[in-house]
PDB file of N, CA and C in Angstrom:
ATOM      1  N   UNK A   1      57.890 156.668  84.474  1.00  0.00           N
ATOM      2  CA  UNK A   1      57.237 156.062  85.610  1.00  0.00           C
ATOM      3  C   UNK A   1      58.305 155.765  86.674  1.00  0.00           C
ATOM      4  N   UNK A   2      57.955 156.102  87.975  1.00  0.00           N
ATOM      5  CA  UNK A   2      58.730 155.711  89.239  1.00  0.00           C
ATOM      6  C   UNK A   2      58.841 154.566  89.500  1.00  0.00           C
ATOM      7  N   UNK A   3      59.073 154.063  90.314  1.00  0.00           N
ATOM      8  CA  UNK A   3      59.482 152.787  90.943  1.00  0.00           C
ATOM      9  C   UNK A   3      60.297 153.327  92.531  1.00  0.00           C
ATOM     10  N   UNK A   4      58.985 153.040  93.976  1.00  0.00           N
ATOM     11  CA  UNK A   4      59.453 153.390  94.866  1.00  0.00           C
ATOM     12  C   UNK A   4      59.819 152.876  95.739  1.00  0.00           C
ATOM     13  N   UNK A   5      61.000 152.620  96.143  1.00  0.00           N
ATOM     14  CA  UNK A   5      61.467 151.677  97.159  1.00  0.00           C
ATOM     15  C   UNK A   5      61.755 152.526  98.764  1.00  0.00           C
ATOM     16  N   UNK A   6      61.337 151.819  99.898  1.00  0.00           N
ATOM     17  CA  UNK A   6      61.400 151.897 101.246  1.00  0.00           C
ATOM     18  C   UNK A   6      62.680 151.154 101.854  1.00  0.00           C
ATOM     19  N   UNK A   7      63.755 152.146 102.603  1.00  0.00           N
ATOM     20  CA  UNK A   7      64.658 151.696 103.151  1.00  0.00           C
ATOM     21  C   UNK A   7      64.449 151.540 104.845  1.00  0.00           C
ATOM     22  N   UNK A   8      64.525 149.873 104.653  1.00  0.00           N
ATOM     23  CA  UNK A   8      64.578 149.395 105.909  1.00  0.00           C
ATOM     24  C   UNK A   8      66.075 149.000 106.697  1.00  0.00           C
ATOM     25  N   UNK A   9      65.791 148.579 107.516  1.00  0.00           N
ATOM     26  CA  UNK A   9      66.766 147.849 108.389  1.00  0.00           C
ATOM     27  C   UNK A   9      68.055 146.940 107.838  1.00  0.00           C
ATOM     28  N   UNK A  10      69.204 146.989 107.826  1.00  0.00           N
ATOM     29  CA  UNK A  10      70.497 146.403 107.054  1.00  0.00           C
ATOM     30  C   UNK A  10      69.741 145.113 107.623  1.00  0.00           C
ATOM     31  N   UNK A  11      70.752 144.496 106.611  1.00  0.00           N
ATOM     32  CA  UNK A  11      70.269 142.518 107.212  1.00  0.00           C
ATOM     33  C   UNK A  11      71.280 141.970 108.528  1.00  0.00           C
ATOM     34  N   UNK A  12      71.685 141.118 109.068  1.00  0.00           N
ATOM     35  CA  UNK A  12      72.495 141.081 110.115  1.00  0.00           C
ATOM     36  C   UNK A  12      73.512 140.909 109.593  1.00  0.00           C
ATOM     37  N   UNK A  13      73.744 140.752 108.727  1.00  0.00           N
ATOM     38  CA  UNK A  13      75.658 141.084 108.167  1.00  0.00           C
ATOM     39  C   UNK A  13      75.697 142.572 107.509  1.00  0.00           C
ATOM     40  N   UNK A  14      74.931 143.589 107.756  1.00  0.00           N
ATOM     41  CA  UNK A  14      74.848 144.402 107.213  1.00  0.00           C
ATOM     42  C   UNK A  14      74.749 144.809 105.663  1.00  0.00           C
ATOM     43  N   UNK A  15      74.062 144.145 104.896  1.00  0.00           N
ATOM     44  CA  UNK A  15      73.865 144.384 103.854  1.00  0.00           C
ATOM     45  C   UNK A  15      72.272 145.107 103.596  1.00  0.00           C
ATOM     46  N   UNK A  16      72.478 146.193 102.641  1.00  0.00           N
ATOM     47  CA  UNK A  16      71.107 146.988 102.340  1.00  0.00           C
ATOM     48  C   UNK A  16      70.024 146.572 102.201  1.00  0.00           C
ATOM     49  N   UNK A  17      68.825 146.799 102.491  1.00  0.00           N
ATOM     50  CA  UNK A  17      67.320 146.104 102.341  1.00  0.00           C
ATOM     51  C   UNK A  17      66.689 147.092 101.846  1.00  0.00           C
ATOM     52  N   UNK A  18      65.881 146.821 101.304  1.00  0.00           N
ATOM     53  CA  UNK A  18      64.661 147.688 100.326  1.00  0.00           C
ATOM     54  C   UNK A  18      63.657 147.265 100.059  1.00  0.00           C
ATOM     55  N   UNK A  19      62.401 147.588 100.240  1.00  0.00           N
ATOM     56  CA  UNK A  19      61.087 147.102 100.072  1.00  0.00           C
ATOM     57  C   UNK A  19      60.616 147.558  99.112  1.00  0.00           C
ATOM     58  N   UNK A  20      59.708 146.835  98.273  1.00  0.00           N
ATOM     59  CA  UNK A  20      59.075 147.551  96.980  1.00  0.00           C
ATOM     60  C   UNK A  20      57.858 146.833  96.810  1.00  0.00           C
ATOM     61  N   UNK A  21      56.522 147.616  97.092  1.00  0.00           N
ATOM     62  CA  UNK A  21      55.173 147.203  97.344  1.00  0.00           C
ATOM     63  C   UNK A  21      54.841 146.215  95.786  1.00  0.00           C
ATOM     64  N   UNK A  22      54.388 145.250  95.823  1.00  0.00           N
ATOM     65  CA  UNK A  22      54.254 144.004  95.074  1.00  0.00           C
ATOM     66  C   UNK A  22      53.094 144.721  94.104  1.00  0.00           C
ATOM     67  N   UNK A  23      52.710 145.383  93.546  1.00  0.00           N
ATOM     68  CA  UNK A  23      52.234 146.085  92.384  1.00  0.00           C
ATOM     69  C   UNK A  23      53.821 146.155  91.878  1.00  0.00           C
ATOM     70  N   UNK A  24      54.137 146.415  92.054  1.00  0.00           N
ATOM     71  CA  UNK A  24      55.622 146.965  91.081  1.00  0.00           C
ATOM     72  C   UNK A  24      55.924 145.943  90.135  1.00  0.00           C
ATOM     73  N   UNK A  25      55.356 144.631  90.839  1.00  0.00           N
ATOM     74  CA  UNK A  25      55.607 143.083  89.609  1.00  0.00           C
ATOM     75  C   UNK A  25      54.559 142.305  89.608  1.00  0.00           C
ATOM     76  N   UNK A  26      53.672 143.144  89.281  1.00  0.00           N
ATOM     77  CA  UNK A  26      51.866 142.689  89.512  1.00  0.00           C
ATOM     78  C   UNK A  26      51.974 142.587  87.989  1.00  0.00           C
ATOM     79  N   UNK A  27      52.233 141.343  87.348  1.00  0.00           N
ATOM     80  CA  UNK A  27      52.144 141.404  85.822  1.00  0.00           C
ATOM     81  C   UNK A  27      50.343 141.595  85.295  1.00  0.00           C
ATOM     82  N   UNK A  28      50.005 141.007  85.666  1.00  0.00           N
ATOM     83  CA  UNK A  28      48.387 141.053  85.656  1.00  0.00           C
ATOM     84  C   UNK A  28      47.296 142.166  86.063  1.00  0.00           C
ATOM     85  N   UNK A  29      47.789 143.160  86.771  1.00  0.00           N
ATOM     86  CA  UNK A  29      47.295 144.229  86.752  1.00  0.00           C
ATOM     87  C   UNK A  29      45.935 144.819  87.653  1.00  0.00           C
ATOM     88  N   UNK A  30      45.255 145.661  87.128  1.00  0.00           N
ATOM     89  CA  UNK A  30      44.055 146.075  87.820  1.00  0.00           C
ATOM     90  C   UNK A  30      43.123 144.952  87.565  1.00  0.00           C
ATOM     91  N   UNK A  31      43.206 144.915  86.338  1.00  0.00           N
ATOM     92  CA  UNK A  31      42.161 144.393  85.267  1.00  0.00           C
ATOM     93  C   UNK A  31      42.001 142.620  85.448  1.00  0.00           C
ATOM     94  N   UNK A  32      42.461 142.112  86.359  1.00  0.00           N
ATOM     95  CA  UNK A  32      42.474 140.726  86.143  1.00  0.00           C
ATOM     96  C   UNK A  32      41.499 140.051  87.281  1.00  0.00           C
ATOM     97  N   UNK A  33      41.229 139.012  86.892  1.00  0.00           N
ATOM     98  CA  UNK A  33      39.579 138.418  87.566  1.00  0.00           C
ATOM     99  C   UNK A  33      40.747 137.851  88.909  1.00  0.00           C
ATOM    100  N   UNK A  34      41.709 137.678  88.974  1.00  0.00           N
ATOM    101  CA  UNK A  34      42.420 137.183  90.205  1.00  0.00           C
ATOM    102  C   UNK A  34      42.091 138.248  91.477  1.00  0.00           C
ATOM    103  N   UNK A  35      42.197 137.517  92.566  1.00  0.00           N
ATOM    104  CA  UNK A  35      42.663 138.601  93.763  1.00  0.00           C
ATOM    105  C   UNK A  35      43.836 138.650  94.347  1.00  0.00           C
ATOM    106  N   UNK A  36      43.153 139.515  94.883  1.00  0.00           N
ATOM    107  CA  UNK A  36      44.598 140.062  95.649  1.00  0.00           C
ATOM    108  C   UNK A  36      45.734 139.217  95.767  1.00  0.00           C
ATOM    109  N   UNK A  37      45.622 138.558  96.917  1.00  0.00           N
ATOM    110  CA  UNK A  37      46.237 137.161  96.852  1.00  0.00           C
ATOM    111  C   UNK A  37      46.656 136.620  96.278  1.00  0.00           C
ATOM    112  N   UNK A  38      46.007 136.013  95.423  1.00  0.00           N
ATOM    113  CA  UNK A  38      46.848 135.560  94.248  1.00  0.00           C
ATOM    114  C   UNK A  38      47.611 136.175  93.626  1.00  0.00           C
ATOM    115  N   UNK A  39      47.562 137.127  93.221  1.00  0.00           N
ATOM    116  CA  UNK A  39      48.405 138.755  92.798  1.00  0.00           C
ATOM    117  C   UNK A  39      49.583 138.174  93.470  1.00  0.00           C
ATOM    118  N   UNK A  40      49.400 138.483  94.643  1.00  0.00           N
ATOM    119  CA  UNK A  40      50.550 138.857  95.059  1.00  0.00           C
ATOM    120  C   UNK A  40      51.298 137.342  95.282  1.00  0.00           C
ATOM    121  N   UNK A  41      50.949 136.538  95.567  1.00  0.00           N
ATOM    122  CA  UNK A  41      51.639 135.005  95.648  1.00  0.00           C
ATOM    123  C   UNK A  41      52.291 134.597  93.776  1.00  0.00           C
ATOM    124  N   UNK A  42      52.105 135.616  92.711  1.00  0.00           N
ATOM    125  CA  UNK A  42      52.705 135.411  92.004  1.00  0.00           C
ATOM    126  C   UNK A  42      53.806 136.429  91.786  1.00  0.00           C
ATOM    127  N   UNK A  43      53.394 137.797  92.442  1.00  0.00           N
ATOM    128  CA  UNK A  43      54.558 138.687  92.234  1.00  0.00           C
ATOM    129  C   UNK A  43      56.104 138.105  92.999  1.00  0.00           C
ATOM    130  N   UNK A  44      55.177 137.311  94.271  1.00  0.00           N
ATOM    131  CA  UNK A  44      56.377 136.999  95.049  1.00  0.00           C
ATOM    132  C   UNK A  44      57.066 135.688  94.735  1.00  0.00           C
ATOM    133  N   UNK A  45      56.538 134.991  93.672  1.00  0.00           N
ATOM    134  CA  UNK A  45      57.354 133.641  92.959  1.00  0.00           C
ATOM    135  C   UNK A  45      58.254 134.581  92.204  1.00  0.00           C
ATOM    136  N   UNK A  46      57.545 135.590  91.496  1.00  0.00           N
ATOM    137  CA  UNK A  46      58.611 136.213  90.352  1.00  0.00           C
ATOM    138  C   UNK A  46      59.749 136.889  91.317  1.00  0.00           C
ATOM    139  N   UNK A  47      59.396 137.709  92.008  1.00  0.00           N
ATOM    140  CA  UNK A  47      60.576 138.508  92.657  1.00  0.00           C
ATOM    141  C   UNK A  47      61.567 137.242  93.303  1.00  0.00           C
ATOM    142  N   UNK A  48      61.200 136.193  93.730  1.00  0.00           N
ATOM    143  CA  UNK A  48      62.037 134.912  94.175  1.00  0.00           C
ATOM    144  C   UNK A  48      63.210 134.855  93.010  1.00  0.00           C
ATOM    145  N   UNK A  49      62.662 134.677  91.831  1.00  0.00           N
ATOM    146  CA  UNK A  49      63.819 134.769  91.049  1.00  0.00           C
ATOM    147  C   UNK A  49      64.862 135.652  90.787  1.00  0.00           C
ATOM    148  N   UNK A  50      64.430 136.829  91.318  1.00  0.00           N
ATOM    149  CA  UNK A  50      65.608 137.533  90.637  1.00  0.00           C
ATOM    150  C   UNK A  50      66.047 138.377  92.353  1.00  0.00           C
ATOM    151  N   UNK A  51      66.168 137.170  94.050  1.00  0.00           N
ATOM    152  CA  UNK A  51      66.191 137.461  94.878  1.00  0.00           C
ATOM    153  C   UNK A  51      65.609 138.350  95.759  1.00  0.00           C
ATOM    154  N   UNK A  52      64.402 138.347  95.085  1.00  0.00           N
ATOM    155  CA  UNK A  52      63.123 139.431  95.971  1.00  0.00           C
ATOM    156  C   UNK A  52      62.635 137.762  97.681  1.00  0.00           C
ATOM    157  N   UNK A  53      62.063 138.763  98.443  1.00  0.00           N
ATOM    158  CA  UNK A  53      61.360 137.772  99.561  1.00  0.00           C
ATOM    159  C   UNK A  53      60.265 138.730  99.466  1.00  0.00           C
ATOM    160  N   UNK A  54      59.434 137.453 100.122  1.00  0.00           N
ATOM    161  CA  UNK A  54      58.304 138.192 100.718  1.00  0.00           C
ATOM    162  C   UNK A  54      58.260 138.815 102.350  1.00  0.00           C
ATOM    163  N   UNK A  55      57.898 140.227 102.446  1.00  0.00           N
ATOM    164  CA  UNK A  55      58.456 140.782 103.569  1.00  0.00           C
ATOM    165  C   UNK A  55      57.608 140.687 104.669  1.00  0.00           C
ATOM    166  N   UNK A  56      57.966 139.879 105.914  1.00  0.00           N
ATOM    167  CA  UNK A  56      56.999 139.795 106.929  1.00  0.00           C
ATOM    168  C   UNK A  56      57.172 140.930 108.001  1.00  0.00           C
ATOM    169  N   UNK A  57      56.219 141.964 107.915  1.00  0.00           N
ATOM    170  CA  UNK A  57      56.087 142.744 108.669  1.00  0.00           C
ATOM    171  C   UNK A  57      54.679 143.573 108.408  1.00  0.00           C
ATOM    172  N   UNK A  58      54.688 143.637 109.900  1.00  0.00           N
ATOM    173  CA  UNK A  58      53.066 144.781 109.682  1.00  0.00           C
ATOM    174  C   UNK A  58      53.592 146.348 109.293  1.00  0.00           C
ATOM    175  N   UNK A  59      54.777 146.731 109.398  1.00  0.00           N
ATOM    176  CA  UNK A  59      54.897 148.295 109.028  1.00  0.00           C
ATOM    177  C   UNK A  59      54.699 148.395 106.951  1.00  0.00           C
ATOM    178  N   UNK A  60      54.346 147.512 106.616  1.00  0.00           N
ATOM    179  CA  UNK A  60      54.593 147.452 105.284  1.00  0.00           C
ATOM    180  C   UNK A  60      53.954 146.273 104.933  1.00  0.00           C
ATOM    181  N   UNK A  61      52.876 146.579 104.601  1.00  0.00           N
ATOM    182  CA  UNK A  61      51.830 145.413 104.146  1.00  0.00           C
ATOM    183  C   UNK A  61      51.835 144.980 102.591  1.00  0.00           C
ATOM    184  N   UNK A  62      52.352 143.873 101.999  1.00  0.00           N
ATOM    185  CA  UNK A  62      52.246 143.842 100.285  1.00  0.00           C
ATOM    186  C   UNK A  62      53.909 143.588 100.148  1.00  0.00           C
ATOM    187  N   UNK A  63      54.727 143.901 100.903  1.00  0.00           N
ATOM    188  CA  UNK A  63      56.077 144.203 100.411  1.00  0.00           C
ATOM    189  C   UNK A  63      56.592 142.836 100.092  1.00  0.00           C
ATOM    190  N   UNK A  64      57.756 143.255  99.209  1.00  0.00           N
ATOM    191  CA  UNK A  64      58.314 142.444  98.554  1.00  0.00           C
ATOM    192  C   UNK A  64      59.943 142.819  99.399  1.00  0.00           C
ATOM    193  N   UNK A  65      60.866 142.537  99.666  1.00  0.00           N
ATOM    194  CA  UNK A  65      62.575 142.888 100.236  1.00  0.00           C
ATOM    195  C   UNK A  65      63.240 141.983  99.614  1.00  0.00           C
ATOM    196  N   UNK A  66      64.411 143.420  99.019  1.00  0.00           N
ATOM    197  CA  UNK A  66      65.325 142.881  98.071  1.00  0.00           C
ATOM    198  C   UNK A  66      66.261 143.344  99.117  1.00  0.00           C
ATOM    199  N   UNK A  67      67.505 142.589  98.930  1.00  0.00           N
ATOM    200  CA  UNK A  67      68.987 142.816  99.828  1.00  0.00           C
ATOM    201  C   UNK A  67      69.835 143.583  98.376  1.00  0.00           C
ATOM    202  N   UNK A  68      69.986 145.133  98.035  1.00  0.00           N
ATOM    203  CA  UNK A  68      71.139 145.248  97.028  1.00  0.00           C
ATOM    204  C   UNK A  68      71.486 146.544  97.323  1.00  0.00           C
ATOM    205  N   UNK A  69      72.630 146.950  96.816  1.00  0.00           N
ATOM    206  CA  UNK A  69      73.690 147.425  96.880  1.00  0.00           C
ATOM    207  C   UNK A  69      73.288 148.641  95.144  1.00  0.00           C
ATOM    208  N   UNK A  70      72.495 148.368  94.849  1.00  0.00           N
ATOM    209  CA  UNK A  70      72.179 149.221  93.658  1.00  0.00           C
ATOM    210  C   UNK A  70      70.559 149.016  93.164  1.00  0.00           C
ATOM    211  N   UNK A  71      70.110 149.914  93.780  1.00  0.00           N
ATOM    212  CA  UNK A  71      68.579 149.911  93.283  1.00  0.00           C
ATOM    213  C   UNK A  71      67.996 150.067  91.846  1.00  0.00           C
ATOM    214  N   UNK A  72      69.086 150.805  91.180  1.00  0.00           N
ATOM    215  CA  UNK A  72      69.150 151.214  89.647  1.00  0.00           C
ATOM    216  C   UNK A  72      68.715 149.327  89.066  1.00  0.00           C
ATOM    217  N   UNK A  73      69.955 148.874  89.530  1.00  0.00           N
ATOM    218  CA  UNK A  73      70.040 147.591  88.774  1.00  0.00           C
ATOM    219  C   UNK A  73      69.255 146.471  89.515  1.00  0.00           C
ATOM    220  N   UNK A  74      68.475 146.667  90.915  1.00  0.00           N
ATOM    221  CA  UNK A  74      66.955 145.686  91.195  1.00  0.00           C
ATOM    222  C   UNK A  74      65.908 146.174  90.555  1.00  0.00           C
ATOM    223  N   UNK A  75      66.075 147.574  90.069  1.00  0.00           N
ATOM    224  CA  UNK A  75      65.061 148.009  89.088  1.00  0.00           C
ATOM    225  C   UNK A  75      64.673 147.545  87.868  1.00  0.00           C
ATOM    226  N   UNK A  76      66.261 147.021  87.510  1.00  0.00           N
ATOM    227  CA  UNK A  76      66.315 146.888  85.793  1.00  0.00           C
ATOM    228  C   UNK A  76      65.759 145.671  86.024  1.00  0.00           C
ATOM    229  N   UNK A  77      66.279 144.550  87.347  1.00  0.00           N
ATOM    230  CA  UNK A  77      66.055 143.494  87.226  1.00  0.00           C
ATOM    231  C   UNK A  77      64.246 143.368  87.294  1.00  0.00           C
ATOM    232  N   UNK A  78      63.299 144.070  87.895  1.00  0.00           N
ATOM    233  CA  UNK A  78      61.995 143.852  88.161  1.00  0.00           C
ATOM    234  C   UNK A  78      61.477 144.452  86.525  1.00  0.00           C
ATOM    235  N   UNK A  79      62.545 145.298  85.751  1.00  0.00           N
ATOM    236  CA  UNK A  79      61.419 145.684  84.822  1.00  0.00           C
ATOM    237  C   UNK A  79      61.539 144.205  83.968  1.00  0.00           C
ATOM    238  N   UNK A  80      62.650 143.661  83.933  1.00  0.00           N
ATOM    239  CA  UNK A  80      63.382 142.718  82.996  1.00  0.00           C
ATOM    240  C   UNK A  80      61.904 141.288  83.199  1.00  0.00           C
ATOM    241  N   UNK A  81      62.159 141.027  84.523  1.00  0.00           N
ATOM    242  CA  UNK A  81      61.050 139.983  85.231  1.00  0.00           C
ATOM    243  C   UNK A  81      59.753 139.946  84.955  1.00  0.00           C
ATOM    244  N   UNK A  82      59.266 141.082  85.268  1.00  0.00           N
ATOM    245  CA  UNK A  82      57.613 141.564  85.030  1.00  0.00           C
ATOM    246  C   UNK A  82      57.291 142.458  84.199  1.00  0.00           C
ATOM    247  N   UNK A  83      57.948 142.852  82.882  1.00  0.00           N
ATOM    248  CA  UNK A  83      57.449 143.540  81.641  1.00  0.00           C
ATOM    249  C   UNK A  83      57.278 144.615  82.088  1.00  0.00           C
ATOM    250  N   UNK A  84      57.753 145.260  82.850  1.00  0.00           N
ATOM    251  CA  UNK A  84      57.422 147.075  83.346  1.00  0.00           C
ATOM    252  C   UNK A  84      58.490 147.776  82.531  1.00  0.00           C
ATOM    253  N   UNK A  85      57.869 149.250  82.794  1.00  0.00           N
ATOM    254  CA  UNK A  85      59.003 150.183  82.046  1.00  0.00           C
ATOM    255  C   UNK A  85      58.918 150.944  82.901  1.00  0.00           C
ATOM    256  N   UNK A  86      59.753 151.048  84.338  1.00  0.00           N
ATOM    257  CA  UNK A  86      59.957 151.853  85.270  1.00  0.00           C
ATOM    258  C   UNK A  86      61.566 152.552  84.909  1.00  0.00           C
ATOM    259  N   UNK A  87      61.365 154.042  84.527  1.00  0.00           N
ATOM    260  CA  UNK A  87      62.189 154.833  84.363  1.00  0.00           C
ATOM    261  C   UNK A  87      63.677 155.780  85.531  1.00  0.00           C
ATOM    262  N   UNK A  88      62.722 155.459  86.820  1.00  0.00           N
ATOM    263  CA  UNK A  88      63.415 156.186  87.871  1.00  0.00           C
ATOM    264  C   UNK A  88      63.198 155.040  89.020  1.00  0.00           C
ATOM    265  N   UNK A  89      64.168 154.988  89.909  1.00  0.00           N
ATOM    266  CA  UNK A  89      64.032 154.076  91.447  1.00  0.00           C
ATOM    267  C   UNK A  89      64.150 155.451  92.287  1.00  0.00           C
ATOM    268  N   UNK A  90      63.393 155.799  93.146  1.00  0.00           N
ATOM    269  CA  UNK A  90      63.311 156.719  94.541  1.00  0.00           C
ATOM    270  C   UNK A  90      63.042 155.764  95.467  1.00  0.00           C
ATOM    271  N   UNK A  91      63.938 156.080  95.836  1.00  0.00           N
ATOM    272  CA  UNK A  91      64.465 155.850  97.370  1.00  0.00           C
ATOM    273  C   UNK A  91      63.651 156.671  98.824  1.00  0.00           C
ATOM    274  N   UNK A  92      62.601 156.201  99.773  1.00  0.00           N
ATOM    275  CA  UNK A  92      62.061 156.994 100.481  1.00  0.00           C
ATOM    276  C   UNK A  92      62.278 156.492 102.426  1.00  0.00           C
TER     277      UNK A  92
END
């Protein structure tokens, strides 16, 4: 399974940004009586921990922005967080 991250804009000290649509740490899934919303106001407590934000912008609706320098290892960190088994990070 993929895991696809969107490269945005460096931060103002120039460090890397990456967006990764908040399904990616949707522990709860299709299947859960929650909405949307809520979904996602918990993906974005979890990604808080392991330095995810929630991304304010209309070009990217849902996103989550991580600041790193190795997507391999914000990968490991989101499978580690939210019980996923994402095999590959692409970069788009």
């Amino acid at each position: 399974m993929q895991l696809e991250f969107t490269r945005i804009k460096n931060d103002v000290n120039g460090n890397p940004r990456y967006v990764v649509h908040f399904y990616a740490l949707d522990v709860h899934g299709w299947q859960s009586s929650l909405d949307v919303s809520e979904r996602y106001a918990i993906a974005c407590k979890l990604a808080n921990k392991i330095g995810g934000r929630k991304f304010h912008s209309r070009q990217y609706g849902g996103g989550i922005v991580f600041q790193s320098y190795s997507i391999t290892e914000t990968m490991n960190a989101i499978n580690h967080i939210a019980g996923k088994k994402y095999e590959e990070a692409v970069v788009s």
